[in-house]
C-alpha atoms as a PDB file:
ATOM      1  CA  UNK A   1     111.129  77.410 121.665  1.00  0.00           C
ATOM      2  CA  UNK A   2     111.684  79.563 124.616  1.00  0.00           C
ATOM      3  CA  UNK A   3     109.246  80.278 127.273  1.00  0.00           C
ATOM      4  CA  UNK A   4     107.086  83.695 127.240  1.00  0.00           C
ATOM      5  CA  UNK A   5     108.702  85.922 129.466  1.00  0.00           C
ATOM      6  CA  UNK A   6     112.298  84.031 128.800  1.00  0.00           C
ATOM      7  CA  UNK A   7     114.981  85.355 126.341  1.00  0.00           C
ATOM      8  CA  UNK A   8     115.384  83.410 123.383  1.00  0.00           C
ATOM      9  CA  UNK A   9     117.567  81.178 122.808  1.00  0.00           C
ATOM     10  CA  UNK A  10     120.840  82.671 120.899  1.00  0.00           C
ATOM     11  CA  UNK A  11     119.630  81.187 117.713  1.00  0.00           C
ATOM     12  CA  UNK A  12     115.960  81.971 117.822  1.00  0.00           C
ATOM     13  CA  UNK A  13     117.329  85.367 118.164  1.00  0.00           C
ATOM     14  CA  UNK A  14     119.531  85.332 115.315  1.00  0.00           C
ATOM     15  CA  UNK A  15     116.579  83.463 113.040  1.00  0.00           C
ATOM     16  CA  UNK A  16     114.533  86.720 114.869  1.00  0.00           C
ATOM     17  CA  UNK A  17     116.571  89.845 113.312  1.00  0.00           C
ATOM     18  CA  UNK A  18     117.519  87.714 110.323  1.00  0.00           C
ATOM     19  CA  UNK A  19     113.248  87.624 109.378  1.00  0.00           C
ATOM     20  CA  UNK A  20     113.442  91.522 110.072  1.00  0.00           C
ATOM     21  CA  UNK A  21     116.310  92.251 109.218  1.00  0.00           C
ATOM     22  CA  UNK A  22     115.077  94.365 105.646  1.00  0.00           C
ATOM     23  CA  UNK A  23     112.615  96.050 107.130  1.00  0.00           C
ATOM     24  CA  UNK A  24     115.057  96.695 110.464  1.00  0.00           C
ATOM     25  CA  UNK A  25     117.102  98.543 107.429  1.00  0.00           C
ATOM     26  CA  UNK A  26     114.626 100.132 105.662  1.00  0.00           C
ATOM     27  CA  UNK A  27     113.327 101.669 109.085  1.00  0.00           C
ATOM     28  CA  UNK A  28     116.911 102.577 109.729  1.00  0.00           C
ATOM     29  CA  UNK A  29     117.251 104.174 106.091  1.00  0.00           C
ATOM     30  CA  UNK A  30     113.764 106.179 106.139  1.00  0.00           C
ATOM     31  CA  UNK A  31     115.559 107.870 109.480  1.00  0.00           C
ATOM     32  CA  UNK A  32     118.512 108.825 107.895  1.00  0.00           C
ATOM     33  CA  UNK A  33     118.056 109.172 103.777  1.00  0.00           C
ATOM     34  CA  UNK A  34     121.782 108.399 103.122  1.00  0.00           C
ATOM     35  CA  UNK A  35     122.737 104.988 102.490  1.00  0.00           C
ATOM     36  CA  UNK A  36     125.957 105.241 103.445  1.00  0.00           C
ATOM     37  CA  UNK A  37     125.257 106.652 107.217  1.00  0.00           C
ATOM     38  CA  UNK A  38     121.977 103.902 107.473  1.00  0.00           C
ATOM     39  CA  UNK A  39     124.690 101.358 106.675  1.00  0.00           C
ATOM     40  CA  UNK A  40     127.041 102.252 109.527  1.00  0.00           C
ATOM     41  CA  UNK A  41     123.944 102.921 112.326  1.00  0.00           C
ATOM     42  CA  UNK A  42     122.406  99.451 110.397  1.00  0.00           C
ATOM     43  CA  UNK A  43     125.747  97.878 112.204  1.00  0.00           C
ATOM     44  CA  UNK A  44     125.771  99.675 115.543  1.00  0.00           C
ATOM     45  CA  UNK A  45     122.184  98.528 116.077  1.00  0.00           C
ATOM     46  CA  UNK A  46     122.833  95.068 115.123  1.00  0.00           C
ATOM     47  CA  UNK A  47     125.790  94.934 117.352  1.00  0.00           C
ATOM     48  CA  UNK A  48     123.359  96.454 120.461  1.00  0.00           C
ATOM     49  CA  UNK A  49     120.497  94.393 119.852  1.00  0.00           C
ATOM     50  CA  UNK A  50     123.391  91.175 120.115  1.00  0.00           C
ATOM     51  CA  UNK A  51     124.528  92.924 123.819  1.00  0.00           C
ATOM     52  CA  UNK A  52     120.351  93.737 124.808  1.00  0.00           C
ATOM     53  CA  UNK A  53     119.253  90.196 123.569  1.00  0.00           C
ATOM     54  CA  UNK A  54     118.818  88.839 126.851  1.00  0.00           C
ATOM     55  CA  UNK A  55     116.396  91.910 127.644  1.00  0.00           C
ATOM     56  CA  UNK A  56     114.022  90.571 124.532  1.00  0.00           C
ATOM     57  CA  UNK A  57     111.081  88.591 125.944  1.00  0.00           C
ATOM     58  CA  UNK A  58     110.019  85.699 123.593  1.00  0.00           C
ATOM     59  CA  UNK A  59     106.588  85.894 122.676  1.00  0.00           C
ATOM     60  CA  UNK A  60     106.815  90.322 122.376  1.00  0.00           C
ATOM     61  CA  UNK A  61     107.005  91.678 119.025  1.00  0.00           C
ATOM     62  CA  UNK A  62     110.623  91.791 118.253  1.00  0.00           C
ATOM     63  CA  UNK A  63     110.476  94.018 115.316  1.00  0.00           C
ATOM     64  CA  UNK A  64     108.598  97.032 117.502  1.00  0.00           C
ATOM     65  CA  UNK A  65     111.738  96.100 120.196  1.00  0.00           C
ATOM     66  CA  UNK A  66     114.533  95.923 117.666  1.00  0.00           C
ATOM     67  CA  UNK A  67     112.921  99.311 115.961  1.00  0.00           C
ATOM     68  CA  UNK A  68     113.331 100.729 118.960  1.00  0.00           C
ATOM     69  CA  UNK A  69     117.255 100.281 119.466  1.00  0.00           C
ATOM     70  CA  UNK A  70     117.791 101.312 115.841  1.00  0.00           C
ATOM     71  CA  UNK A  71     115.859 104.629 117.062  1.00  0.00           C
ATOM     72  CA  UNK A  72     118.207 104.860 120.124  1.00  0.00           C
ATOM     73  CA  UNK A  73     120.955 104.213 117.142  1.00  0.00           C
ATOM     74  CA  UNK A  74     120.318 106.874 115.038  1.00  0.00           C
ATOM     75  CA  UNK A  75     119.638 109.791 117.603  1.00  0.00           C
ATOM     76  CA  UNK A  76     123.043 108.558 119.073  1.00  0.00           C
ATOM     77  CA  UNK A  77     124.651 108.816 115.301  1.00  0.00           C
ATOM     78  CA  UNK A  78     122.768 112.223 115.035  1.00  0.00           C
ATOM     79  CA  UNK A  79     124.365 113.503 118.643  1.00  0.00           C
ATOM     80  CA  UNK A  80     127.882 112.397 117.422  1.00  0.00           C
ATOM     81  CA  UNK A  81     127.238 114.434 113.872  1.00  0.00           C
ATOM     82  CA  UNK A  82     125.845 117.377 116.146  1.00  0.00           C
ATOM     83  CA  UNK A  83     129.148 116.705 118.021  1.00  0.00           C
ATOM     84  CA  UNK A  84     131.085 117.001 114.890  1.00  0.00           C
ATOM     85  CA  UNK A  85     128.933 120.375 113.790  1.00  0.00           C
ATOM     86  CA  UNK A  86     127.742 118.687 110.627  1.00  0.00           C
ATOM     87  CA  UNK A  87     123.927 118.983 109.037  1.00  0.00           C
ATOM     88  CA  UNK A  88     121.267 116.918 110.550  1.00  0.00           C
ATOM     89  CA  UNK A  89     118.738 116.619 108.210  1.00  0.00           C
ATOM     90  CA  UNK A  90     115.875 116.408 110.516  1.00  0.00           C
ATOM     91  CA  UNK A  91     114.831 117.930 114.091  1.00  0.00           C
ATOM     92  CA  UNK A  92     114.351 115.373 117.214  1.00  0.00           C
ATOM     93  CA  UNK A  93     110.517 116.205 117.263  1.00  0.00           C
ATOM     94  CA  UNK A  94     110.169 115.368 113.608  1.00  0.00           C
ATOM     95  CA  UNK A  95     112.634 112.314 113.561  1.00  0.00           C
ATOM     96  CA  UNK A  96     110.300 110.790 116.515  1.00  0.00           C
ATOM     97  CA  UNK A  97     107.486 111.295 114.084  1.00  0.00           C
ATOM     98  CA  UNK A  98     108.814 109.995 111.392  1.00  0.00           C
ATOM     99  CA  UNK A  99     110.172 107.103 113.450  1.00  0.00           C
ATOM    100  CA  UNK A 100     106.558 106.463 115.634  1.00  0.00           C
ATOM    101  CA  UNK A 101     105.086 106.008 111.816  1.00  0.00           C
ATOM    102  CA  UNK A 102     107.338 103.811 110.179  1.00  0.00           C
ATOM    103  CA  UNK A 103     107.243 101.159 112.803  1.00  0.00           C
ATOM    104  CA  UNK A 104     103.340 101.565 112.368  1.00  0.00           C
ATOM    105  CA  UNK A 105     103.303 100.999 108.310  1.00  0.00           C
ATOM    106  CA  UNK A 106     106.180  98.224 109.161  1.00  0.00           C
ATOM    107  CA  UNK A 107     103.365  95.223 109.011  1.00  0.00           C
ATOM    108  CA  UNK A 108     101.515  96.686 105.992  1.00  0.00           C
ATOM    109  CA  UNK A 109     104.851  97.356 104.195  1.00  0.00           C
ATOM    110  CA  UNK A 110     106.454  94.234 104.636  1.00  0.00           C
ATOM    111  CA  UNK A 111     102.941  92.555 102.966  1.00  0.00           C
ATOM    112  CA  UNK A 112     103.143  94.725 100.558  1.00  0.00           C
ATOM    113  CA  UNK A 113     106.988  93.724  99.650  1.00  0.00           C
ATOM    114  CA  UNK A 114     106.233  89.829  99.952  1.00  0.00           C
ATOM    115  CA  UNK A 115     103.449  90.598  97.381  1.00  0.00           C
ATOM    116  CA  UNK A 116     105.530  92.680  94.934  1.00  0.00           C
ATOM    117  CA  UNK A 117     107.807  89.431  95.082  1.00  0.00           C
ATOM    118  CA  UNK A 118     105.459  87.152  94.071  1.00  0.00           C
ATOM    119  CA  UNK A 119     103.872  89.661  91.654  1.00  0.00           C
ATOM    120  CA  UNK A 120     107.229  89.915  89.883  1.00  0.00           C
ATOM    121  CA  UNK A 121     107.699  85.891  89.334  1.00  0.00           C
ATOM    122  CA  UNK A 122     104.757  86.526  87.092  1.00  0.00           C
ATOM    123  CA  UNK A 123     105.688  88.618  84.963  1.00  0.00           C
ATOM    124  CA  UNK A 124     106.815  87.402  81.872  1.00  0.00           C
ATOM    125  CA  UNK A 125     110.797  87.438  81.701  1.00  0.00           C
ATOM    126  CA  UNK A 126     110.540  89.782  78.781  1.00  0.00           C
ATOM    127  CA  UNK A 127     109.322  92.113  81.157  1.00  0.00           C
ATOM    128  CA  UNK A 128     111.349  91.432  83.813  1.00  0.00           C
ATOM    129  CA  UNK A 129     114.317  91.683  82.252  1.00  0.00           C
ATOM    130  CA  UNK A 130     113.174  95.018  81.458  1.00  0.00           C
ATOM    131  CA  UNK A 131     112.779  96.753  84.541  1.00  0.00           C
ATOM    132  CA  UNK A 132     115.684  94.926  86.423  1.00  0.00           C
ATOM    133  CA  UNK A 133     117.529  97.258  83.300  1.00  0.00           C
ATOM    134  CA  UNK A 134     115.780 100.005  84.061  1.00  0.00           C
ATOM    135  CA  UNK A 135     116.348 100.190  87.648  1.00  0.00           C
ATOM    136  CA  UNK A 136     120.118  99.038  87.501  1.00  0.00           C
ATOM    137  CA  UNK A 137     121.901 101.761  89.394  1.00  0.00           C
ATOM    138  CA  UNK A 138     122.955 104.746  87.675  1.00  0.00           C
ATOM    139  CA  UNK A 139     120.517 103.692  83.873  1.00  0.00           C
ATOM    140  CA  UNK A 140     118.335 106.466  83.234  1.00  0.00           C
ATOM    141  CA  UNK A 141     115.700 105.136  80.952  1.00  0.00           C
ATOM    142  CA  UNK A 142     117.197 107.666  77.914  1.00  0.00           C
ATOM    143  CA  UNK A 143     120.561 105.224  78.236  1.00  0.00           C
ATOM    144  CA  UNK A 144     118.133 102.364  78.260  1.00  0.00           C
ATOM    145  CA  UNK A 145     116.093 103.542  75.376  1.00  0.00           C
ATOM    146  CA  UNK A 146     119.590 104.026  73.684  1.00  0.00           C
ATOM    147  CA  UNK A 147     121.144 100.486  74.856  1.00  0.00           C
ATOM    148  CA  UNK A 148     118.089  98.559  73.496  1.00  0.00           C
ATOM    149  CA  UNK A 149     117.424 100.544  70.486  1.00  0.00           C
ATOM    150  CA  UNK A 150     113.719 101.388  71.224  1.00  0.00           C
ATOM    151  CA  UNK A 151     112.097 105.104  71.027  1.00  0.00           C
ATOM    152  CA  UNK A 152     112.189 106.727  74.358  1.00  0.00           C
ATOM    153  CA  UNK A 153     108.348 107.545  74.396  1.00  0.00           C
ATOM    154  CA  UNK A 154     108.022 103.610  73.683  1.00  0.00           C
ATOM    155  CA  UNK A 155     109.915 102.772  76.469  1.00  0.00           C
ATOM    156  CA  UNK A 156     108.550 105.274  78.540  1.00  0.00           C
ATOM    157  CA  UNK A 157     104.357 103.378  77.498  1.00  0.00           C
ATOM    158  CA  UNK A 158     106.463  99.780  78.040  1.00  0.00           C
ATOM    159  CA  UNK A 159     107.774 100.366  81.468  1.00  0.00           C
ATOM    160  CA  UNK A 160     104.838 102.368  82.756  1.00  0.00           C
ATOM    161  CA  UNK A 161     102.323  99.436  81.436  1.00  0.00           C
ATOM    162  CA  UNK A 162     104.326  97.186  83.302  1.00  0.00           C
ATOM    163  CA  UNK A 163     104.541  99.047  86.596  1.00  0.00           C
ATOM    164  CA  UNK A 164     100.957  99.246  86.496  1.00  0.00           C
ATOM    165  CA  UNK A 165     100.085  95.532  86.121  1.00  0.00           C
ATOM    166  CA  UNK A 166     102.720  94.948  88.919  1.00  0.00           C
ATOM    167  CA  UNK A 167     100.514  97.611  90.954  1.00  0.00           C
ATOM    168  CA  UNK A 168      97.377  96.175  89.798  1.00  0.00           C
ATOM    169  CA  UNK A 169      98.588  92.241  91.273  1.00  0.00           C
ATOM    170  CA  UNK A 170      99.869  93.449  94.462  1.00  0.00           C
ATOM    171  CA  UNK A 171      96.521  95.353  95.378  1.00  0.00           C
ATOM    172  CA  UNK A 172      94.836  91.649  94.242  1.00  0.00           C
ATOM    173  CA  UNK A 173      97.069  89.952  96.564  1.00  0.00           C
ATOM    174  CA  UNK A 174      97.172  92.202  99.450  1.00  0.00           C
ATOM    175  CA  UNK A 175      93.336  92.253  99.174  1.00  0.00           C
ATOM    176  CA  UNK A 176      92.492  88.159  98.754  1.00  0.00           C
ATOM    177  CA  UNK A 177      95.291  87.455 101.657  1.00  0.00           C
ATOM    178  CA  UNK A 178      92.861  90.102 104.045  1.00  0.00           C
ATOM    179  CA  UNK A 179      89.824  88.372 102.649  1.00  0.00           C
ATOM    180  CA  UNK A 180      87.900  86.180 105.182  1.00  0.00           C
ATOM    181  CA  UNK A 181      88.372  82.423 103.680  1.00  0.00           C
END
């Protein structure tokens, strides 16, 4: 383990952005709305965070430094769209906003995901089976209701129960991990 105020080591930094590496993207996505442009910046910044590693300082918070290349990322993907005259969906002022609060929910987020995991191991596979249909890319839940052979309405009560208890065990979990023990 490297030394506070050392670099890391090349593969403590690789283990580093590979544990933040989802919510690196997800930061990277909220910035830019289209998958397709959050992929290529997703790249760039991992490719600049491998030439700055020796500027990370082990013991800092490397997702709030890593965040903050992928910001540097994106406003230099928005300059070269700007360059190229196409939309940008957002203003610099607002995309600094919406930037300064993601890395804030970042922690709370990421708990939130790791308990939505485990909530969803305990569902019963009936259940699960069901939603991973009905959020398969491009399955409305009227094909759904049509593949499966169940009433629309019913399917509509079905999923909605189940998103609810999923809610319902996530608060629970968030909640008794925060709990004093």
């Amino acid at each position: 383990m490297a030394s506070p105020d050392r670099p890391l080591t090349d593969e403590a930094f690789l283990q580093a952005f590979l544990s933040h590496q989802r919510a690196l993207y997800a930061y990277t996505l909220t910035l830019l709305r289209a998958h397709a442009d959050a992929d290529d910046v997703f790249q760039e910044m991992g490719m600049a965070l491998w030439r700055k590693r020796q500027e990370f300082r082990a013991g800092s918070n490397f997702y709030a430094w890593a965040s903050r290349v992928a910001y540097l990322e994106v406003c230099n993907f928005r300059a070269k769209l700007a360059r190229q005259r196409k939309k940008i969906a957002f203003d610099d002022t607002l995309l600094e906003r919406v930037s300064s609060k993601a890395v804030q929910l970042a922690p709370e987020l990421e708990e939130r995901r790791l308990a939505l995991d485990e909530c969803l191991k305990k569902l019963p596979p009936r259940d699960r089976v069901l939603l991973e249909k009905r959020f398969a890319p491009g399955v409305t839940i009227r094909t759904l209701a049509e593949q499966i052979g169940r009433p629309l309405e019913g399917l509509y009560k079905a999923v909605r129960r189940i998103q609810d208890a999923l809610q319902d065990c996530v608060h629970r979990t968030v909640r008794s991990q925060r709990e004093p023990t």
